[in-house]
Protein backbone atom coordinates (compact mmCIF):
# COMPACT_ATOMS: atom_id res chain seq x y z
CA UNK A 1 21.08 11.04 5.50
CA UNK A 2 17.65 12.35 6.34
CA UNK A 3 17.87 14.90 3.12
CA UNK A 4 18.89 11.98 0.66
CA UNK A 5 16.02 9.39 2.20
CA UNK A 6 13.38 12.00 1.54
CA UNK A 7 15.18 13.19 -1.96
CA UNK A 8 14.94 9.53 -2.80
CA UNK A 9 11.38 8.99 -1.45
CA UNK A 10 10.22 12.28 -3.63
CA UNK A 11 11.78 9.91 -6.63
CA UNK A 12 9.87 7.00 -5.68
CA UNK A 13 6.77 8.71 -5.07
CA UNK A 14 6.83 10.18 -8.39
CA UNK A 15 7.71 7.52 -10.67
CA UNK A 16 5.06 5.40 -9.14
CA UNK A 17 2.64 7.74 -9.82
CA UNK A 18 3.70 7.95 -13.05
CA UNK A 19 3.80 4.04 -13.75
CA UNK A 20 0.65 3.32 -12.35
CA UNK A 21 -0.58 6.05 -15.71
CA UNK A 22 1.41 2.49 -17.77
CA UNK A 23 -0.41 0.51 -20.16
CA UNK A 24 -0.43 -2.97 -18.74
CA UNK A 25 0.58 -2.20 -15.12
CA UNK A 26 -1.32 -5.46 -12.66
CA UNK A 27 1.17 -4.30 -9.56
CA UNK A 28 4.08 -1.82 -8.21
CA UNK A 29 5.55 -1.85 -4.98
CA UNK A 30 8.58 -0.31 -3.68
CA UNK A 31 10.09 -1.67 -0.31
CA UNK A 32 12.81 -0.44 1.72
CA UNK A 33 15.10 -2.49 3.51
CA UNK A 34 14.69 -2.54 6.93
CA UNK A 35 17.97 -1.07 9.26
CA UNK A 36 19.35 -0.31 5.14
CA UNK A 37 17.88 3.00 4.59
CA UNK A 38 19.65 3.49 0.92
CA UNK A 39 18.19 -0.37 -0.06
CA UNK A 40 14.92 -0.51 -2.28
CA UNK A 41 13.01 -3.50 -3.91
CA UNK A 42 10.69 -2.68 -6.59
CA UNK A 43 8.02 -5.28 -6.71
CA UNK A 44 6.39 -4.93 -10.33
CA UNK A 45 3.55 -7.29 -12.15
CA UNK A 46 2.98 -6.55 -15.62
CA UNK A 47 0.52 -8.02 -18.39
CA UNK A 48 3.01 -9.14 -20.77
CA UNK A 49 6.11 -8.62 -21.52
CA UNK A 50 5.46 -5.83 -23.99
CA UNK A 51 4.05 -4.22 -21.39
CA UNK A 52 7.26 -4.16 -19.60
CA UNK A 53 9.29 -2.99 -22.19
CA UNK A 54 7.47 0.06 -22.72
CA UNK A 55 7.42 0.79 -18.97
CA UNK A 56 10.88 0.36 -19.13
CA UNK A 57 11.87 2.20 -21.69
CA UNK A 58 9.37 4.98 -20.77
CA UNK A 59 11.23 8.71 -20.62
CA UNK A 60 10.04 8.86 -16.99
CA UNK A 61 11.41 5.30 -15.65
CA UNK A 62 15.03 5.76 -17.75
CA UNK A 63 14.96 9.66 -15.68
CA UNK A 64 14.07 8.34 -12.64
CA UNK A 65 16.99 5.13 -12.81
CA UNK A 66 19.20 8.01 -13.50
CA UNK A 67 18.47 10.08 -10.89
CA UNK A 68 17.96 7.64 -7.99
CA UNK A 69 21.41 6.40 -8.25
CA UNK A 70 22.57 8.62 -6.06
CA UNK A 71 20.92 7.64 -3.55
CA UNK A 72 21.27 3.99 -3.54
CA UNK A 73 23.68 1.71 -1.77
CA UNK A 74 24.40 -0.14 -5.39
CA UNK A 75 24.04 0.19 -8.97
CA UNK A 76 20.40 -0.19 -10.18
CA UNK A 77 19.42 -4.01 -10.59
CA UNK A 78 16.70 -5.39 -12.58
CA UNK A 79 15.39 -8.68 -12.36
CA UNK A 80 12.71 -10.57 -14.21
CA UNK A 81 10.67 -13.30 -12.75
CA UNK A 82 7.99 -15.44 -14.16
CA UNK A 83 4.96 -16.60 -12.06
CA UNK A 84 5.90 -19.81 -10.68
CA UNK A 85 2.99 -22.35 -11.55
């Protein structure tokens, strides 16, 4: 497991260096669950929702869901949240 937690970290590391290059980026996080070394939560605040989109459908975020797959304990999940007011 050591190999696939750094292989995944070198993932991480690189796509948030790449989104924090994103138009529109406020925040981006990444947590890992403690005692669940192949469970991430990507915490991400964006300007607007086109803002998202792009980042979403950038080439380096779709490569990067592809490739840290494999290294996850279940399929990629997105979620999107509104600040609560």
């Amino acid at each position: 497991m050591p190999q696939a937690e750094e292989n995944s970290w070198r993932l991480f590391r690189a796509e948030t260096a790449a989104t924090k290059r994103d138009a529109g980026l406020v925040s981006y996080v990444v947590l890992q669950g403690i005692g669940s070394a192949n469970h991430f939560t990507i915490v991400e605040t964006w300007h607007d929702a086109k803002a998202y989109e792009m980042h979403v459908g950038s080439e380096h975020t779709v490569r990067f869901r592809d490739e840290i797959q494999l290294f996850l304990g279940s399929p990629f999940d997105s979620r999107v949240h509104y600040q609560f007011r």
